[in-house]
N, C-alpha and C. Protein backbone atom coordinates (compact mmCIF):
# COMPACT_ATOMS: atom_id res chain seq x y z
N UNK A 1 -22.73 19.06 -51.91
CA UNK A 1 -22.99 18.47 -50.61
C UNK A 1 -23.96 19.36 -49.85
N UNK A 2 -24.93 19.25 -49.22
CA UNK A 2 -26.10 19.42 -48.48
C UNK A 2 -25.88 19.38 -47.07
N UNK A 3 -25.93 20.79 -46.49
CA UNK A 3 -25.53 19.93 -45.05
C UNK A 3 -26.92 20.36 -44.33
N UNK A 4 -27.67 21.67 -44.24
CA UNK A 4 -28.95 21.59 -43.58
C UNK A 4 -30.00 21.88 -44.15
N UNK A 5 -31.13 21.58 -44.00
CA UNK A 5 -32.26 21.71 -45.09
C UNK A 5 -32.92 22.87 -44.38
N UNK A 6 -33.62 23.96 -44.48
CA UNK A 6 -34.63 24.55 -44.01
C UNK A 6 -35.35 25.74 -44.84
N UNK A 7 -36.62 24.92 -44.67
CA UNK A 7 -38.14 25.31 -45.47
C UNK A 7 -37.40 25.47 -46.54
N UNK A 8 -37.30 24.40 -47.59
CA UNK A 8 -37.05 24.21 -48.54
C UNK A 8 -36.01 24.79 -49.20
N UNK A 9 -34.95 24.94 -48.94
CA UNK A 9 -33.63 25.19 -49.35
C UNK A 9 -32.34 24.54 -48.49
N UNK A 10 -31.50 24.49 -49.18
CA UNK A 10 -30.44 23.81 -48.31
C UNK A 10 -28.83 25.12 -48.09
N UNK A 11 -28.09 24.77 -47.67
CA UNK A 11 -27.13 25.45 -47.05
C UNK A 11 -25.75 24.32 -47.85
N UNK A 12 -25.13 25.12 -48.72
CA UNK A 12 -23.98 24.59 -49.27
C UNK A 12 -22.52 24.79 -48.30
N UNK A 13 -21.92 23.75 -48.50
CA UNK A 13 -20.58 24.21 -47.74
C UNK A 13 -20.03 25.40 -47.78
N UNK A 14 -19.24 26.68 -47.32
CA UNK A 14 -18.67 27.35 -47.70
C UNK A 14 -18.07 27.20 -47.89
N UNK A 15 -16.72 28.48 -48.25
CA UNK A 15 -15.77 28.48 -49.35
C UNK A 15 -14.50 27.55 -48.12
N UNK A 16 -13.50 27.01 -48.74
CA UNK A 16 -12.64 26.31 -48.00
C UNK A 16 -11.79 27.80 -47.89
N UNK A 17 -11.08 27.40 -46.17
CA UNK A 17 -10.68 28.39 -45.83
C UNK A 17 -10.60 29.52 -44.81
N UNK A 18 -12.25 29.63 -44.85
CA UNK A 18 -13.04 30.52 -44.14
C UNK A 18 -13.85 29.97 -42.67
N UNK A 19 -14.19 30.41 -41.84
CA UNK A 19 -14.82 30.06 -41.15
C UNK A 19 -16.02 29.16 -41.34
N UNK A 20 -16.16 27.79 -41.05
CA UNK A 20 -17.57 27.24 -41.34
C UNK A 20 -18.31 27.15 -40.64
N UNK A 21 -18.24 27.65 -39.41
CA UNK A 21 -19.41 28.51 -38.72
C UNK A 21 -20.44 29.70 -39.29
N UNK A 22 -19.61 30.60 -40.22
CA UNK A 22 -20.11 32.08 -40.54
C UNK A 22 -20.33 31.93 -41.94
N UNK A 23 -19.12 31.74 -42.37
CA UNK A 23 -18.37 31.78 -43.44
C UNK A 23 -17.33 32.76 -44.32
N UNK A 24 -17.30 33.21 -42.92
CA UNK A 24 -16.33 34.70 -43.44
C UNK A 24 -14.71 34.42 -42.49
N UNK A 25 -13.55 35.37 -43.14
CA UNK A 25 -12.47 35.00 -43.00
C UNK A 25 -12.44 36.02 -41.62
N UNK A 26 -12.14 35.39 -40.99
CA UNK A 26 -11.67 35.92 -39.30
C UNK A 26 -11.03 35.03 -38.81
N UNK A 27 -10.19 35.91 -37.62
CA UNK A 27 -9.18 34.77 -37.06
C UNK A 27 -9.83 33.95 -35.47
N UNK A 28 -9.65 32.78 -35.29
CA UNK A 28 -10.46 32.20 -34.42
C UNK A 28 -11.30 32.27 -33.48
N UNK A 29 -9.86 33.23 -32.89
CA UNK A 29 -10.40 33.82 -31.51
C UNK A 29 -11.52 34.97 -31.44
N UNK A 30 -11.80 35.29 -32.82
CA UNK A 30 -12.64 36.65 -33.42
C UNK A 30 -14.31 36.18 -32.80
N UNK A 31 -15.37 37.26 -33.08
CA UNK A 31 -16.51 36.64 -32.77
C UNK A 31 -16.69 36.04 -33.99
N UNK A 32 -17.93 35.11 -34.25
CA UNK A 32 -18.44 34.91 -36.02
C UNK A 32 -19.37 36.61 -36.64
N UNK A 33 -19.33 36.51 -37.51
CA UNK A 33 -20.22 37.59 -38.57
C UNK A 33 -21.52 37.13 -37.85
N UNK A 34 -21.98 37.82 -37.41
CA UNK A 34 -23.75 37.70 -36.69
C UNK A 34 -24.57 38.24 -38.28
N UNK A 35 -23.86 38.85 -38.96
CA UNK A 35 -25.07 39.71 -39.87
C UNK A 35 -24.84 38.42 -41.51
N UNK A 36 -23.45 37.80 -41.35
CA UNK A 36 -23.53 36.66 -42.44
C UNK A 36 -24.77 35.85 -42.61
N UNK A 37 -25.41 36.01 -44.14
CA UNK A 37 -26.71 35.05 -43.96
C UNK A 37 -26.49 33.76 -43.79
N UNK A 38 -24.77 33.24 -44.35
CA UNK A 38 -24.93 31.82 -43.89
C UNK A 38 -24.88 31.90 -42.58
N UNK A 39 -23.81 32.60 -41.41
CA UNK A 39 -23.94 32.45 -39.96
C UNK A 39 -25.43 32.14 -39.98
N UNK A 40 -26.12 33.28 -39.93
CA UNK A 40 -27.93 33.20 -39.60
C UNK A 40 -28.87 31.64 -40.26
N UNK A 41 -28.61 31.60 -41.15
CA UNK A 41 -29.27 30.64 -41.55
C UNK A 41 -28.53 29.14 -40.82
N UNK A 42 -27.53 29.29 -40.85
CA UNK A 42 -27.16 27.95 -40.43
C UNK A 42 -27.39 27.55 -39.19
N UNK A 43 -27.10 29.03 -38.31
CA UNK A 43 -27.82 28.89 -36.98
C UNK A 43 -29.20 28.87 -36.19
N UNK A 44 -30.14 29.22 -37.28
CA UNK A 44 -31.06 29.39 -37.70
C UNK A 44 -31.81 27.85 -37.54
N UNK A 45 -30.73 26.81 -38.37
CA UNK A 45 -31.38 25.73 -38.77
C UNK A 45 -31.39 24.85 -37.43
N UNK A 46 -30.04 24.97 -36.73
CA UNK A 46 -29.69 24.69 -35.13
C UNK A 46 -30.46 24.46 -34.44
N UNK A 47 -30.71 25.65 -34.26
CA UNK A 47 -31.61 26.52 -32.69
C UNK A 47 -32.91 26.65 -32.81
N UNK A 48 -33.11 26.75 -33.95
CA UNK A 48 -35.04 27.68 -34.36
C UNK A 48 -34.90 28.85 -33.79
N UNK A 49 -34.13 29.85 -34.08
CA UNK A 49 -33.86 30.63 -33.78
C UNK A 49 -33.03 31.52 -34.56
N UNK A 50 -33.38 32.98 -34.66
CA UNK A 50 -32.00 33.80 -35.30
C UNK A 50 -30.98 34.32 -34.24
N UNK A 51 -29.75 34.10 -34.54
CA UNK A 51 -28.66 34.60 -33.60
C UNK A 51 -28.37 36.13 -33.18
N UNK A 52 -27.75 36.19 -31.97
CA UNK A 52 -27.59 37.44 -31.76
C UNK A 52 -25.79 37.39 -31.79
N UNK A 53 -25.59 38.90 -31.33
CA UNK A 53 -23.98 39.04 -31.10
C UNK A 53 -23.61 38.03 -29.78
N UNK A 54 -24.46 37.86 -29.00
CA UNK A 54 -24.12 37.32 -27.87
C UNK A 54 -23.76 35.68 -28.43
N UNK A 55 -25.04 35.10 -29.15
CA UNK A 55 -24.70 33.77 -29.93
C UNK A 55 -23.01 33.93 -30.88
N UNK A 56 -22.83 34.87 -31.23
CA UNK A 56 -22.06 35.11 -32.06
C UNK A 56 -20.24 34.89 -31.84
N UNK A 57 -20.29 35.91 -30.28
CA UNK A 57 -19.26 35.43 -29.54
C UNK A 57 -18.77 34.74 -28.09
N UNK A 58 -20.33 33.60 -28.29
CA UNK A 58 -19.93 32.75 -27.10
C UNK A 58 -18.35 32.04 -26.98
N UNK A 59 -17.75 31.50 -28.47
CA UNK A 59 -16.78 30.65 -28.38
C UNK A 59 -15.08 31.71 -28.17
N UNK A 60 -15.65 33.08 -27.78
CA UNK A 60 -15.08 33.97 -27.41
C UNK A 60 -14.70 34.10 -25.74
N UNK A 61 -13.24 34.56 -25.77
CA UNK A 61 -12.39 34.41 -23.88
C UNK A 61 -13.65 36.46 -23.45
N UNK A 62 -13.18 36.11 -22.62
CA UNK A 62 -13.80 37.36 -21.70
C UNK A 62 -13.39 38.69 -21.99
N UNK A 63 -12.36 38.45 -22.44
CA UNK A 63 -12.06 40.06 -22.74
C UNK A 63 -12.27 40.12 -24.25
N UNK A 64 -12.42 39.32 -24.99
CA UNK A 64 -12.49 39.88 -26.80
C UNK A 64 -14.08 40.04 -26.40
N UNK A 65 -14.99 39.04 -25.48
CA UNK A 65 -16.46 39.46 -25.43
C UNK A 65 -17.06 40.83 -25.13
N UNK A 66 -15.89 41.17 -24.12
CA UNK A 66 -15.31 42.60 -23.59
C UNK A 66 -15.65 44.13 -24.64
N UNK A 67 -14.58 43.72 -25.35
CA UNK A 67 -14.01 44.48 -26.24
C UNK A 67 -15.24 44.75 -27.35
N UNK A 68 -15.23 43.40 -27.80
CA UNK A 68 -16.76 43.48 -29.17
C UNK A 68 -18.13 44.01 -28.25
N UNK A 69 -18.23 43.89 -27.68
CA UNK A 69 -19.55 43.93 -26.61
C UNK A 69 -19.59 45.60 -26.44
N UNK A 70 -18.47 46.42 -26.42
CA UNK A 70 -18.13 47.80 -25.98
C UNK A 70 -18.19 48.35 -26.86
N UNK A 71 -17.54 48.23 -28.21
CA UNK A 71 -17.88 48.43 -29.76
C UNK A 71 -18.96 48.59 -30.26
N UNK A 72 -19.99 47.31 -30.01
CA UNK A 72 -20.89 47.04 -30.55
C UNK A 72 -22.26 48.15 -29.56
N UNK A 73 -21.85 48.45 -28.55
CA UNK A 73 -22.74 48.98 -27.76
C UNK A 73 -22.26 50.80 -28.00
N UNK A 74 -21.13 50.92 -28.85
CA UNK A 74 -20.66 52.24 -28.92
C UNK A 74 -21.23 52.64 -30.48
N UNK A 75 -21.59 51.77 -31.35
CA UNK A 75 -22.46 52.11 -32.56
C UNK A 75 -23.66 51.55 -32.48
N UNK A 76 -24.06 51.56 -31.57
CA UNK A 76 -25.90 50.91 -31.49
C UNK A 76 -26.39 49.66 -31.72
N UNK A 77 -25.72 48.81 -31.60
CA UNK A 77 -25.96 47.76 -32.51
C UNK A 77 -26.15 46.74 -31.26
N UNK A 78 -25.94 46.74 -30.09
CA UNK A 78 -26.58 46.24 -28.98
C UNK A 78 -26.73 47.19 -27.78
């Protein structure tokens, strides 16, 4: 099954199970994998755009944005 096409390749379902946003196993409330190539590519195909951490944990409450946001700014990574 084929779900987005871009510049000539397509994006297969991931594994059942896992997040089908990212495709990696986290629990809901988690951000998605920003560095997963399916996250990127799929979001990729979306937006015209590559995602950031911020894309990553919009569907995130205020304090896990909090928390990852403080992390992520405590190893360089934003």
């Amino acid at each position: 099954m084929i779900k987005n096409k871009l510049g000539g390749f397509s994006l297969l379902p991931c594994a059942p199970g896992v997040c089908s946003e990212c495709a990696a196993d986290h629990p809901a409330d988690q951000p998605h994998n920003r560095d997963s190539l399916y996250y990127q590519y799929k979001f990729y195909g979306q937006h015209g755009r590559w995602p950031t951490w911020i894309d990553a944990m919009e569907h995130c409450d205020e304090d896990m944005r909090a928390a990852v946001s403080a992390a992520l700014k405590n190893i360089g990574k934003i």
